[in-house]
Protein backbone atom coordinates (compact mmCIF):
# COMPACT_ATOMS: atom_id res chain seq x y z
CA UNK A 1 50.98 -103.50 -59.75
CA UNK A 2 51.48 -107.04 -60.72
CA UNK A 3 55.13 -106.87 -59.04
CA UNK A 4 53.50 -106.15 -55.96
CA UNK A 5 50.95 -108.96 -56.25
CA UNK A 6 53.70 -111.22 -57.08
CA UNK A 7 56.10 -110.29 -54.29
CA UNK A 8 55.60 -113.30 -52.02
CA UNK A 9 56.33 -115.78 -54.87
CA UNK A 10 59.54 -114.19 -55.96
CA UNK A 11 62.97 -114.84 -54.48
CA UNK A 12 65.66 -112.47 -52.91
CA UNK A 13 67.37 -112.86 -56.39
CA UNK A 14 64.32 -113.07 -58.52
CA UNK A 15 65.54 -115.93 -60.68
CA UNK A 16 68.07 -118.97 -60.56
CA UNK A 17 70.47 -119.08 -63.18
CA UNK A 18 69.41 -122.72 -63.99
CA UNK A 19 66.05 -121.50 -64.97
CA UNK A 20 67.11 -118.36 -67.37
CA UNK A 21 70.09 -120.97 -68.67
CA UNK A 22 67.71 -123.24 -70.27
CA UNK A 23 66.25 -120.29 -72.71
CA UNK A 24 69.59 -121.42 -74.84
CA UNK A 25 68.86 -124.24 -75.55
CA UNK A 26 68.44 -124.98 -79.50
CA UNK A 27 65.02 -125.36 -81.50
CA UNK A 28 65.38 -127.41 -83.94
CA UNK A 29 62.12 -128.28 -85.35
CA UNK A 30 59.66 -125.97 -87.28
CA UNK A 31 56.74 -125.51 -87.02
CA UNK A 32 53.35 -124.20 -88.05
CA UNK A 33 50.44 -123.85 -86.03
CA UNK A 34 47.38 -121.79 -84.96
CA UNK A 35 47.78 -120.91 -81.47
CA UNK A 36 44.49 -122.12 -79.30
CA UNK A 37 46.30 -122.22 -76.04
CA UNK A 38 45.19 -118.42 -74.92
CA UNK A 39 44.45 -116.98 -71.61
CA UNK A 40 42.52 -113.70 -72.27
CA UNK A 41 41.58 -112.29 -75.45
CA UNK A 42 43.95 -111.13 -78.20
CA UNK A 43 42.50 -107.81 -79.09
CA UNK A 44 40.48 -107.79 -82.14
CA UNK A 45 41.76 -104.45 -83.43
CA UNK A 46 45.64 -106.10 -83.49
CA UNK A 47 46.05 -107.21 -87.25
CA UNK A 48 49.26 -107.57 -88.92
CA UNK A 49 52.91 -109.80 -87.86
CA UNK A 50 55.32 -109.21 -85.32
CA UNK A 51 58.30 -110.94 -86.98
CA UNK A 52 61.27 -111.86 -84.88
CA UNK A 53 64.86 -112.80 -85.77
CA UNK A 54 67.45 -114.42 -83.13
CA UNK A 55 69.81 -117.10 -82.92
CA UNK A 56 67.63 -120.45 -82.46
CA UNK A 57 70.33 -122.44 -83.28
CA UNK A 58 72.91 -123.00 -81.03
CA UNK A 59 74.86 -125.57 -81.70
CA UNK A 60 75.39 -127.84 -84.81
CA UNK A 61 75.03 -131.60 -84.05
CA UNK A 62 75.97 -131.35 -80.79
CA UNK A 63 78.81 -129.03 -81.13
CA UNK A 64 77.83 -125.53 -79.56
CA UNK A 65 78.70 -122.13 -80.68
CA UNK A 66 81.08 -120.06 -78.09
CA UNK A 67 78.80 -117.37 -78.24
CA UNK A 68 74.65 -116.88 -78.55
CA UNK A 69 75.40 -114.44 -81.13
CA UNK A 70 77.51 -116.94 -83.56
CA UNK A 71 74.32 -118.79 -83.78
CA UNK A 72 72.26 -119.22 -87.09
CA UNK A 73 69.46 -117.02 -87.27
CA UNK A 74 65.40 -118.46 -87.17
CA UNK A 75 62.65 -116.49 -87.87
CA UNK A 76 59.76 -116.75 -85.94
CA UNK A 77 56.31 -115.18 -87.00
CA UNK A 78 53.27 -114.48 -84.94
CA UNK A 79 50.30 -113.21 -87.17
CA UNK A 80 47.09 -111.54 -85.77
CA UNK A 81 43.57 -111.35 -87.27
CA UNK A 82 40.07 -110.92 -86.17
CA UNK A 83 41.20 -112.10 -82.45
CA UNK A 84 42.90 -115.00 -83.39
CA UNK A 85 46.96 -115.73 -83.85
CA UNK A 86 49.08 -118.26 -85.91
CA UNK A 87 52.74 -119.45 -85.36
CA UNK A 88 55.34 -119.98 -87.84
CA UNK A 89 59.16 -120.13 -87.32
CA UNK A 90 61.82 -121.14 -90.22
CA UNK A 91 65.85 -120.79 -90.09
CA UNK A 92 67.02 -118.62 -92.69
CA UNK A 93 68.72 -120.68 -95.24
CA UNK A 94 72.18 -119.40 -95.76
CA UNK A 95 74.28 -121.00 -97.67
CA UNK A 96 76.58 -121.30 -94.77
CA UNK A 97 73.37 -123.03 -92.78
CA UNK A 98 73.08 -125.63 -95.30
CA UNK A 99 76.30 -126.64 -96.08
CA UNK A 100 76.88 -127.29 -92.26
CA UNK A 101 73.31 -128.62 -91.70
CA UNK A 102 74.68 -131.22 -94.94
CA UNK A 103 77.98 -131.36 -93.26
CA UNK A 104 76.39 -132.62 -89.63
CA UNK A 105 79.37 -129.80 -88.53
CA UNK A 106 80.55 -126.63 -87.87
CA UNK A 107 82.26 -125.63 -91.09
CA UNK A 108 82.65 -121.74 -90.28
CA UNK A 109 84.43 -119.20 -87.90
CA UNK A 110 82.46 -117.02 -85.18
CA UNK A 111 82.80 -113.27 -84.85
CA UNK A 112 81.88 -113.91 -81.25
CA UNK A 113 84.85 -116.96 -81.12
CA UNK A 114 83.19 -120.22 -82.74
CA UNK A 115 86.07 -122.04 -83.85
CA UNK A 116 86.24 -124.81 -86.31
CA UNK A 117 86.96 -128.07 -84.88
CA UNK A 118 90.91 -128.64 -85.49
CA UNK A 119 92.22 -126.13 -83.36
CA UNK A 120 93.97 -122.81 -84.07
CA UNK A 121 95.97 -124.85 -87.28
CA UNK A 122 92.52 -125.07 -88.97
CA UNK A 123 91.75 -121.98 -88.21
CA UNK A 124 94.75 -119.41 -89.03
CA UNK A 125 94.47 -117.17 -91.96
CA UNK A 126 90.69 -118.13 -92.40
CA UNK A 127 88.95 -114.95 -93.05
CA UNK A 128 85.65 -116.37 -94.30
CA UNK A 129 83.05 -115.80 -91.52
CA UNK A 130 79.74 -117.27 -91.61
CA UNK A 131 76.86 -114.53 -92.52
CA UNK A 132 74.15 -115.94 -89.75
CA UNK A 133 71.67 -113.38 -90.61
CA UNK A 134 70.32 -113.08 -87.00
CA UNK A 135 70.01 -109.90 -85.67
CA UNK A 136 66.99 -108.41 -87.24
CA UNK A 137 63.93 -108.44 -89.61
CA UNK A 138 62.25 -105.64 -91.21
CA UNK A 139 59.11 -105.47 -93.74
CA UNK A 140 59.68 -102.60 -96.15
CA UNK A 141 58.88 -101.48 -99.54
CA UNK A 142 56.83 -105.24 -99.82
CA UNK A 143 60.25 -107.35 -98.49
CA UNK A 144 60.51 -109.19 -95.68
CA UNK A 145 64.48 -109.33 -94.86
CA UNK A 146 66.46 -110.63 -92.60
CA UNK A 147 69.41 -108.33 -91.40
CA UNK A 148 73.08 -109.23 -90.15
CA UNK A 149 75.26 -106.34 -89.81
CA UNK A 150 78.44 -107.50 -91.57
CA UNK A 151 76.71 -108.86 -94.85
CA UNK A 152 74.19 -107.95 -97.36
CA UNK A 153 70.44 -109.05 -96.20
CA UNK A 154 68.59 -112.46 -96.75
CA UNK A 155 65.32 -111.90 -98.56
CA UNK A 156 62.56 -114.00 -97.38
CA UNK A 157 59.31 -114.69 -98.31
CA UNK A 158 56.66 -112.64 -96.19
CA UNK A 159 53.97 -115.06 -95.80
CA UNK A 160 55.85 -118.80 -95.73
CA UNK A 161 59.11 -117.47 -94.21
CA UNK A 162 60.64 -119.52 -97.15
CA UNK A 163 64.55 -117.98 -98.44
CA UNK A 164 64.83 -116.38 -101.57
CA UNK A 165 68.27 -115.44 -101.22
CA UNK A 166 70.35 -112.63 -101.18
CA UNK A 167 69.26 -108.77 -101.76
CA UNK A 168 71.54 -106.51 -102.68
CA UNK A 169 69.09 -103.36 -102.47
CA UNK A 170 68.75 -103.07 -106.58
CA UNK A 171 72.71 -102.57 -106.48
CA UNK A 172 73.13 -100.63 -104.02
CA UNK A 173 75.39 -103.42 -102.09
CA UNK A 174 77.26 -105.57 -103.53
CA UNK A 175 78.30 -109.11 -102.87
CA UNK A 176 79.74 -109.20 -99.32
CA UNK A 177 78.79 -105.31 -98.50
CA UNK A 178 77.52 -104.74 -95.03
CA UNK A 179 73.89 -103.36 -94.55
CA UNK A 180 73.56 -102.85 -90.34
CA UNK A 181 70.69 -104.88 -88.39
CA UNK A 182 69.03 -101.20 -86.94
CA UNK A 183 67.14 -99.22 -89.33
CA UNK A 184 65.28 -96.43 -88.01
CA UNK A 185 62.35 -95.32 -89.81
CA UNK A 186 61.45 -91.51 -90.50
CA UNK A 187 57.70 -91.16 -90.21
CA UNK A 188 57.55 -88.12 -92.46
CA UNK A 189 60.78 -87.15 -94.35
CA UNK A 190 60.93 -83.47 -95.42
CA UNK A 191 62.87 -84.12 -98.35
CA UNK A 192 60.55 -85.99 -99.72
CA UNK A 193 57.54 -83.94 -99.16
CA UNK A 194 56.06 -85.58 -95.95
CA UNK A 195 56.50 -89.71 -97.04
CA UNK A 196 58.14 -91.71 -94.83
CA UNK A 197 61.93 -93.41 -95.56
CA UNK A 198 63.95 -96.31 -94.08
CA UNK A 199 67.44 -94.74 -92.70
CA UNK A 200 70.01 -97.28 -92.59
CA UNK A 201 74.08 -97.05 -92.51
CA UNK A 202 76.59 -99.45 -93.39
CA UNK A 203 80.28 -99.61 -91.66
CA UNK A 204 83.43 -100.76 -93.34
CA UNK A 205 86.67 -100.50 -90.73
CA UNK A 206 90.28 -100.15 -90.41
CA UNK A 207 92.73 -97.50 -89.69
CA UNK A 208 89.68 -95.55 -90.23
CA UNK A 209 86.65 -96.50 -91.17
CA UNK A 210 83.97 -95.77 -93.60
CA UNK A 211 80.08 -95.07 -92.71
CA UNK A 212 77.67 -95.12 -95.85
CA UNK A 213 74.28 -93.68 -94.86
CA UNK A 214 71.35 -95.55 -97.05
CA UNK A 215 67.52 -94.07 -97.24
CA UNK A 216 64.86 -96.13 -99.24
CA UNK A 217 61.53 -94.74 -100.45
CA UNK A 218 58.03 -96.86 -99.27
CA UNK A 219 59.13 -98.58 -102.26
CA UNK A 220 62.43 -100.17 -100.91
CA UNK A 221 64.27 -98.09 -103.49
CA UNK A 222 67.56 -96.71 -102.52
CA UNK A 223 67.22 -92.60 -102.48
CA UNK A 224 69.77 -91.35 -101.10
CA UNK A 225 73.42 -92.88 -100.20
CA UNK A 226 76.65 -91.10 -99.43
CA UNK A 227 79.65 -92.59 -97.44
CA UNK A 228 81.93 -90.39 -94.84
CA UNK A 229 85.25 -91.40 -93.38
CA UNK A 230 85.57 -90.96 -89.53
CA UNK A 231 89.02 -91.34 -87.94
CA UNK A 232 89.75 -94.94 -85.92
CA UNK A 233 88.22 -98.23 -85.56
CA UNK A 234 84.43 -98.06 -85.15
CA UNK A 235 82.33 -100.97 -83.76
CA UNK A 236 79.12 -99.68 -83.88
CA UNK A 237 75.44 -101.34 -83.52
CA UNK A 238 73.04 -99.36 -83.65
CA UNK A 239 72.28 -95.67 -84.22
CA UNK A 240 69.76 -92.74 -84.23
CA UNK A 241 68.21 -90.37 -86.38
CA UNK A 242 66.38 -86.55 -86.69
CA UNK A 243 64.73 -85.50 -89.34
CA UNK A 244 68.47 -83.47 -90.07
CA UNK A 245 71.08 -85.85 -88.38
CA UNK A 246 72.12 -89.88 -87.97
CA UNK A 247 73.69 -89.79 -84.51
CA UNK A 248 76.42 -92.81 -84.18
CA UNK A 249 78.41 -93.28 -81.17
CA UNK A 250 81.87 -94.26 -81.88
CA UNK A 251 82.61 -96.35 -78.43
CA UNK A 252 86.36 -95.95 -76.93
CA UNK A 253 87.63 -99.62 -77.94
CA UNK A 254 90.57 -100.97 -80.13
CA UNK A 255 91.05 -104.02 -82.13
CA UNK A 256 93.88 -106.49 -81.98
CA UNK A 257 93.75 -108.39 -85.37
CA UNK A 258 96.84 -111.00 -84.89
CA UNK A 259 95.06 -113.62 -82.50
CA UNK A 260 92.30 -113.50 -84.89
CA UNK A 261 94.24 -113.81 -87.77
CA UNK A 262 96.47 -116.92 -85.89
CA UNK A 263 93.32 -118.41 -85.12
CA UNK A 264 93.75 -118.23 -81.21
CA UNK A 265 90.21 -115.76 -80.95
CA UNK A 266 87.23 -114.75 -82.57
CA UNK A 267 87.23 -110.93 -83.99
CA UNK A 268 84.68 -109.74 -81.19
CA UNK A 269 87.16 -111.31 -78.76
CA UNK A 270 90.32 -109.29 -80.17
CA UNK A 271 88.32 -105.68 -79.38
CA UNK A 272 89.12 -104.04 -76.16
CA UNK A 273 87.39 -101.18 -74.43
CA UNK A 274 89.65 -98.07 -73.89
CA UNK A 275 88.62 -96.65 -70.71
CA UNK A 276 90.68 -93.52 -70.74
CA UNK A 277 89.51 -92.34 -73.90
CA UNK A 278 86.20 -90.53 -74.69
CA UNK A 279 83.25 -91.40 -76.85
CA UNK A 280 83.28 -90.01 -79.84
CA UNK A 281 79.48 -89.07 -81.18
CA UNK A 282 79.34 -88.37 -85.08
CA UNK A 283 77.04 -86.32 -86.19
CA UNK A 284 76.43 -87.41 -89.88
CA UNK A 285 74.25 -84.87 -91.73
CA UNK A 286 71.10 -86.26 -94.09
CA UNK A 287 71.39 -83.53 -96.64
CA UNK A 288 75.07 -84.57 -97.76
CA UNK A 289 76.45 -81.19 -98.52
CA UNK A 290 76.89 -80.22 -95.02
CA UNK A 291 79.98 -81.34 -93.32
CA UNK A 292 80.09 -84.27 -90.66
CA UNK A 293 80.81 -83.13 -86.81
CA UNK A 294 81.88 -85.17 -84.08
CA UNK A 295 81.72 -84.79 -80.34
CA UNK A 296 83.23 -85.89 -77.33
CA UNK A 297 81.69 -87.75 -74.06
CA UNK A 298 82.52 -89.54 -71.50
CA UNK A 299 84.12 -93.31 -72.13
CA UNK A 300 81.07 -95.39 -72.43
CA UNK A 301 79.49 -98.13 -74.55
CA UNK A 302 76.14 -98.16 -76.19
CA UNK A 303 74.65 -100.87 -77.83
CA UNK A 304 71.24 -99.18 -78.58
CA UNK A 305 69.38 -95.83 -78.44
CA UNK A 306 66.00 -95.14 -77.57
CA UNK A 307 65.10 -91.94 -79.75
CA UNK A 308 67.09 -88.82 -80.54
CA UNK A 309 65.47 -85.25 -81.60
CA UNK A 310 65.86 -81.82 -82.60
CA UNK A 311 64.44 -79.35 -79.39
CA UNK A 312 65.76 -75.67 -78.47
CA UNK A 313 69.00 -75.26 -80.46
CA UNK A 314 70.47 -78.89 -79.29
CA UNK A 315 70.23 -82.21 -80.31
CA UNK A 316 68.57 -84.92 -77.54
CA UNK A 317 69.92 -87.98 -77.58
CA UNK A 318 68.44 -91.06 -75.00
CA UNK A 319 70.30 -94.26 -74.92
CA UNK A 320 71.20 -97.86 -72.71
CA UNK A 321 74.88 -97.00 -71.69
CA UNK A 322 77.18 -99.58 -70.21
CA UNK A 323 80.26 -98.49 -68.06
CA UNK A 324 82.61 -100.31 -70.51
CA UNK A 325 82.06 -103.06 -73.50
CA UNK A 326 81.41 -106.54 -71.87
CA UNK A 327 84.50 -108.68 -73.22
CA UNK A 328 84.42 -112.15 -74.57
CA UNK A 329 87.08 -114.48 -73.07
CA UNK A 330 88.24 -117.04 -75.43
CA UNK A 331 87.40 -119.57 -72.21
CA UNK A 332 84.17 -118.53 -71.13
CA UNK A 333 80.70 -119.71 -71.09
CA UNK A 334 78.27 -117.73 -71.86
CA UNK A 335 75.87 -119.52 -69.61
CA UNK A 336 77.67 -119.41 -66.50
CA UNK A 337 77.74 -115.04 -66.62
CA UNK A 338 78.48 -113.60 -63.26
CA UNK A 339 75.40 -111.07 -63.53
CA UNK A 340 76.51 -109.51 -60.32
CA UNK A 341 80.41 -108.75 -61.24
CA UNK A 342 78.86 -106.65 -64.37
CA UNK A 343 77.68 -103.39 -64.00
CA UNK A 344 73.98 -102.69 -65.80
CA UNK A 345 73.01 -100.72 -68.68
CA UNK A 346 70.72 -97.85 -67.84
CA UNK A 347 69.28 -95.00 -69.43
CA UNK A 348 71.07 -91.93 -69.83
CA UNK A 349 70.15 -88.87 -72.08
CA UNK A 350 72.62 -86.88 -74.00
CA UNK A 351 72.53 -83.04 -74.80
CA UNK A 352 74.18 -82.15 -77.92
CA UNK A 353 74.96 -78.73 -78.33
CA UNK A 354 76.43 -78.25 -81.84
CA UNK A 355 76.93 -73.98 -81.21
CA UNK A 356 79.22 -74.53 -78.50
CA UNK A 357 80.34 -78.38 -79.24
CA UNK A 358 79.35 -79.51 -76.19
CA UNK A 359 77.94 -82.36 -74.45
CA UNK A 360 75.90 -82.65 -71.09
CA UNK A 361 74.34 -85.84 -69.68
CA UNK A 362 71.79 -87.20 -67.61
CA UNK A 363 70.53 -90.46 -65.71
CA UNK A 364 67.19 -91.08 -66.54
CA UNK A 365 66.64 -94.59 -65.53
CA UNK A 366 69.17 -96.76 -63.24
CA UNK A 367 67.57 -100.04 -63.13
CA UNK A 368 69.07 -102.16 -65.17
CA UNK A 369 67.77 -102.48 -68.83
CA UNK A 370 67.64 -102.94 -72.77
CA UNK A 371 66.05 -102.79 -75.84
CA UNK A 372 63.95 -99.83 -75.87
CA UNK A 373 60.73 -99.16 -77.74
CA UNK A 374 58.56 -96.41 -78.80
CA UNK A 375 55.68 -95.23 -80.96
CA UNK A 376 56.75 -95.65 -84.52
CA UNK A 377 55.28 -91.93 -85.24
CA UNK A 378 57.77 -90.68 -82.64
CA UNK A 379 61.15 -91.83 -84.40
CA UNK A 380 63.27 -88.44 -84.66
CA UNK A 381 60.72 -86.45 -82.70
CA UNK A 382 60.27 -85.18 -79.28
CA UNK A 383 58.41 -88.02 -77.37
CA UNK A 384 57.02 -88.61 -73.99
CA UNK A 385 56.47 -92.51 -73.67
CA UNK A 386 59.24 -95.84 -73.76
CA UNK A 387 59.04 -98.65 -73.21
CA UNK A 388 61.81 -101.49 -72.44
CA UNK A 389 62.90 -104.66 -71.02
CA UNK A 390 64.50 -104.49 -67.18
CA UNK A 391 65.31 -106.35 -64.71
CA UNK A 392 62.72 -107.13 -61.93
CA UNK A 393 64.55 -105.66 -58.83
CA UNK A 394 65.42 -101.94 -58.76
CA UNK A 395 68.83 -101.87 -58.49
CA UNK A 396 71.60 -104.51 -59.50
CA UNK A 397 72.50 -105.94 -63.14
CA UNK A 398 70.22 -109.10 -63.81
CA UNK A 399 68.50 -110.88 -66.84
CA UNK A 400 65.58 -109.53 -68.32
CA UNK A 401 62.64 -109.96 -66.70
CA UNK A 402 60.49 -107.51 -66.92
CA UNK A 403 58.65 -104.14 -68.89
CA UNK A 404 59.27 -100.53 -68.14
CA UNK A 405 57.26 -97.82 -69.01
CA UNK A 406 58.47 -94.30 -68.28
CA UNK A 407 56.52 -91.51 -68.93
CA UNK A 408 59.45 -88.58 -69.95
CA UNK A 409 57.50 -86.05 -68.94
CA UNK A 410 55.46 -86.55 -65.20
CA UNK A 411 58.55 -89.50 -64.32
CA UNK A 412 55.94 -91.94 -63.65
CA UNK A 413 57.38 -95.65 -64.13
CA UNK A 414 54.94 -98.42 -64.66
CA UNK A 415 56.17 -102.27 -64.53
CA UNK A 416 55.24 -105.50 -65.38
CA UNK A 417 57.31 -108.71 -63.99
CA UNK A 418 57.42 -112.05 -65.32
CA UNK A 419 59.59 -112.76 -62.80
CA UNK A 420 60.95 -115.21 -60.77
CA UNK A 421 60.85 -117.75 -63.75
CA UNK A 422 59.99 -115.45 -66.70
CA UNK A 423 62.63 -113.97 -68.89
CA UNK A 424 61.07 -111.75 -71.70
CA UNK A 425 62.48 -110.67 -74.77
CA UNK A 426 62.51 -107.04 -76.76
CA UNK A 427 58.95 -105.68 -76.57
CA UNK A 428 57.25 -104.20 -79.16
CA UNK A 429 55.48 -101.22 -79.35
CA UNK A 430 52.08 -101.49 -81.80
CA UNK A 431 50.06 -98.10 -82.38
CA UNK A 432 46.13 -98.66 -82.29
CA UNK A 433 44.74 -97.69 -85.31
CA UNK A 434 43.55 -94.61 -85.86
CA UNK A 435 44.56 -93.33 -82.14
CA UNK A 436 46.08 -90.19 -81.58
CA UNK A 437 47.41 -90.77 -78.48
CA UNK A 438 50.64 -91.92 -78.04
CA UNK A 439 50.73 -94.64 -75.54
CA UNK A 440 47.50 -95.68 -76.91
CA UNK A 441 48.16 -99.81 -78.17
CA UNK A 442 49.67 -103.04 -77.43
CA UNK A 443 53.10 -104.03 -75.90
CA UNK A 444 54.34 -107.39 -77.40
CA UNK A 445 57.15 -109.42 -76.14
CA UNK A 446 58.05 -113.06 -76.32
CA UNK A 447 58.53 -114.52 -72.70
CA UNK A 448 60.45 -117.30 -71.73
CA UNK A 449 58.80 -119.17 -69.13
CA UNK A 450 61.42 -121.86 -67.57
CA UNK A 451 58.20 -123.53 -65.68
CA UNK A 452 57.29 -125.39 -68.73
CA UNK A 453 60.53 -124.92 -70.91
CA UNK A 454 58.14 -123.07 -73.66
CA UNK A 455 57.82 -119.29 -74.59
CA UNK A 456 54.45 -117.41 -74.32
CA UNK A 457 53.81 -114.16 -76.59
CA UNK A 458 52.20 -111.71 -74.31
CA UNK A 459 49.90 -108.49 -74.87
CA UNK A 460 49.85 -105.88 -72.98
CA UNK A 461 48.32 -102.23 -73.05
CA UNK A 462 50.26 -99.98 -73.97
CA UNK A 463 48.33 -97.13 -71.67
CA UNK A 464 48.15 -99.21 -68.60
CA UNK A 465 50.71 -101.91 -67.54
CA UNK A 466 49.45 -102.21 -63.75
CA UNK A 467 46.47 -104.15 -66.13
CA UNK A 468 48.61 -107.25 -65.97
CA UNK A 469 48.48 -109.42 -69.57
CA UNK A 470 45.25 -109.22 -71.59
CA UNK A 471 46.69 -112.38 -73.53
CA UNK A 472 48.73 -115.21 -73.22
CA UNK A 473 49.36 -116.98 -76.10
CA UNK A 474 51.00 -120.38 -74.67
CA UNK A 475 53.27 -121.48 -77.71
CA UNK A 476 53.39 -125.33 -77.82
CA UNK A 477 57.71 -124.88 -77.20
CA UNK A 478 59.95 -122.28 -76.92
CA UNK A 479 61.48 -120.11 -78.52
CA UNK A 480 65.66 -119.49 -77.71
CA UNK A 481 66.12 -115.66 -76.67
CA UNK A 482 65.86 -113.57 -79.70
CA UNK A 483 67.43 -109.94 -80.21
CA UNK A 484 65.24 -108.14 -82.49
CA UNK A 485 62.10 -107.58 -84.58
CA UNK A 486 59.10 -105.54 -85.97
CA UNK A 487 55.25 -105.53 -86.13
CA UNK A 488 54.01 -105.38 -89.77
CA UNK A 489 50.38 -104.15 -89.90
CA UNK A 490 50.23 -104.37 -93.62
CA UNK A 491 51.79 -108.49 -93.56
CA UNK A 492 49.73 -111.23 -92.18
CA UNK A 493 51.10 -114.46 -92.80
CA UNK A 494 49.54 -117.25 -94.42
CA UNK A 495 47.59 -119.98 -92.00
């Protein structure tokens, strides 16, 4: 394994804060390249984009944001073709982007605490928060938008990256409406005779709080909608879907609205997590008529699931758990994070047993680790292969540093390390054409590499980590850590 070939080069810790710190920093130029700097060979049978959305910006003319996630959200484009690849990155013009780009300032309140300069005085009773835009990017139904789960999307143009504006689905949202940043999509819905759909929900909270489930047609047309109230506050990222059920899992936390509304916090610094309650996990039918069931687990918080499906009477569920929802302190920095004082997410699978209303876990993976992947054919389905970032040592919270592959079935774990001054980003999971296999293609992730203060977009196969990389693609800067993305076979960009 590369790990092992890399052991003598890599430190007790595996990294030094100094070197995954500098991954923040902004990028403020754009560019537009072909990328020539490759070690390897890109595989000729890759075609298509992997788009990527993230925070690039990070501060506005010096000022920084509180929190990564407060920052504006930059596209960034990596198109393959007959072995070759081509770079493009834009920021997603928001009208909040330009008027403080104009402005030389920050103009706008942070979920995650960015304040206005002025103190709390020029910040009470403002309940106008900036729609960034940069959690995700998706390329459905011929659109290419950019997703920010407490607004409507930003449609941009699939092959310049340029902003077209707003999309409001045809209607379906209106001005202001939430559209989440994780849509999971069905390879083969049975209610509409084998074609695939794009499963989305929407949340709007309060005393209770309000999930709309959206499904669009190859199309991008808006199907089927229907909203559901669920009792409490819900703050909810992502979720998971069978071919029957969306599976959300209502985390044990409460929100505090009056420093928010005095302008002493950000809203993500007003939630709390609620230790001695239970997570709730609702159980939101896709055929409306059926009722909505919710279940109780242990206290917990998930940010995202691997994969969920239908097997023997029960309903699977596999997903990153934390031990409790990592606060933001009005006073911190993100950059100086005590890795070691937090507790890891890991991989736990969740038995769902709606007969007997029951729920049973299990630990599948304890090294630390996030954003999982898997064949795009599998969503909703029994699977046997995922793939995610971890950390490079076994045990221990950490950044990022390396892939994971698990094999469900035999429990063998394959890794690849970019460590000690690597820090990689969510990888990708790309099919080979016309394969039946289901490990059978191409891991992508963007990697940080602190050595040269630029990122590198690496390839790896999909059926054999131990391989090592079988490209490189040196970008000519870097790129700040991004959050999500998706490979577009169908969408090469223009070069």
């Amino acid at each position: 394994m590369q790990l092992h070939e890399r052991a003598t080069t890599v430190s007790p810790k595996s990294y030094q804060r100094h070197d995954w710190q500098r991954g923040y920093e902004s990028l403020k130029q754009e560019y537009d390249y072909s990328i020539d700097d490759v070690e390897g060979e890109i595989p000729a049978e890759l075609c298509g984009t992997l788009f990527r959305n993230g925070p690039g910006l990070l501060d506005i003319n010096g000022q920084p944001v509180h929190h990564p996630f407060d920052g504006d959200g930059m596209i960034s484009a990596i198109a393959f073709r007959d072995g070759r690849a081509h770079f493009r990155n834009r920021y997603i013009r928001t009208e909040a982007y330009v008027e403080e780009q104009k402005a030389g300032k920050i103009l706008y309140r942070g979920v995650f605490g960015t304040q206005k300069p002025g103190g709390w005085l020029a910040n009470a009773f403002d309940f106008k928060l900036k729609n960034i835009a940069n959690t995700n990017v998706i390329y459905w139904g011929g659109k290419l938008l950019a997703l920010w789960e407490a607004a409507e999307p930003h449609r941009l143009d699939p092959h310049n990256l340029e902003t077209l504006g707003k999309d409001f689905l045809d209607g379906a949202i209106a001005e202001g409406d939430p559209f989440a940043a994780h849509p999971r999509l069905d390879p083969s819905c049975d209610m509409d005779g084998g074609e695939p759909c794009l499963v989305n929900f929407s949340l709007k909270v309060g005393l209770s709080t309000t999930v709309t489930i959206f499904e669009l047609n190859p199309a991008g047309k808006v199907i089927r909608q229907h909203a559901h109230s669920i009792p409490g506050f819900a703050f909810i990222h992502d979720f998971a879907i069978t071919p029957n059920y969306c599976i959300l899992f209502q985390n044990p936390v409460a929100f505090n609205p009056i420093p928010f509304t005095l302008g002493l916090r950000g809203a993500a610094e007003c939630i709390k997590f609620q230790p001695h309650q239970k997570t709730r996990i609702v159980l939101i039918p896709r055929h409306p008529k059926e009722s909505v069931q919710i279940l109780e687990t242990h206290a917990g918080f998930v940010f995202h699931h691997a994969n969920a499906f239908e097997q023997d009477g029960e309903i699977v569920v596999d997903s990153i758990c934390y031990e409790s929802f990592p606060e933001v302190e009005p006073a911190s920095d993100f950059k100086q994070v005590d890795f070691d004082a937090l507790k890891p997410g890991q991989l736990w699978r969740f038995h769902l047993n709606l007969q007997e209303k029951t729920v049973s876990r299990e630990l599948i993976e304890p090294r630390c680790c996030e954003f999982p992947s898997i064949h795009k054919d599998k969503v909703g389905r029994p699977y046997r292969y995922l793939f995610m970032g971890a950390a490079h040592e076994s045990t221990g919270n950490a950044p990022l540093q390396a892939i994971l592959k698990i094999d469900l079935e035999s429990g063998e774990r394959q890794l690849w390390s970019a460590a000690p001054r690597g820090f990689i980003s969510e990888p990708i999971f790309v099919p080979r054409p016309d394969s039946t296999l289901e490990d059978d293609g191409w891991v992508l992730s963007v990697v940080y590499d602190s050595t040269h203060h630029r990122s590198d977009v690496v390839i790896l196969d999909g059926r054999d980590l131990n391989k090592g990389a079988i490209a490189t693609l040196h970008l000519k800067h870097h790129i700040p850590y991004g959050l999500h993305g998706n490979f577009a076979p169908d969408c090469t960009i223009a070069s």
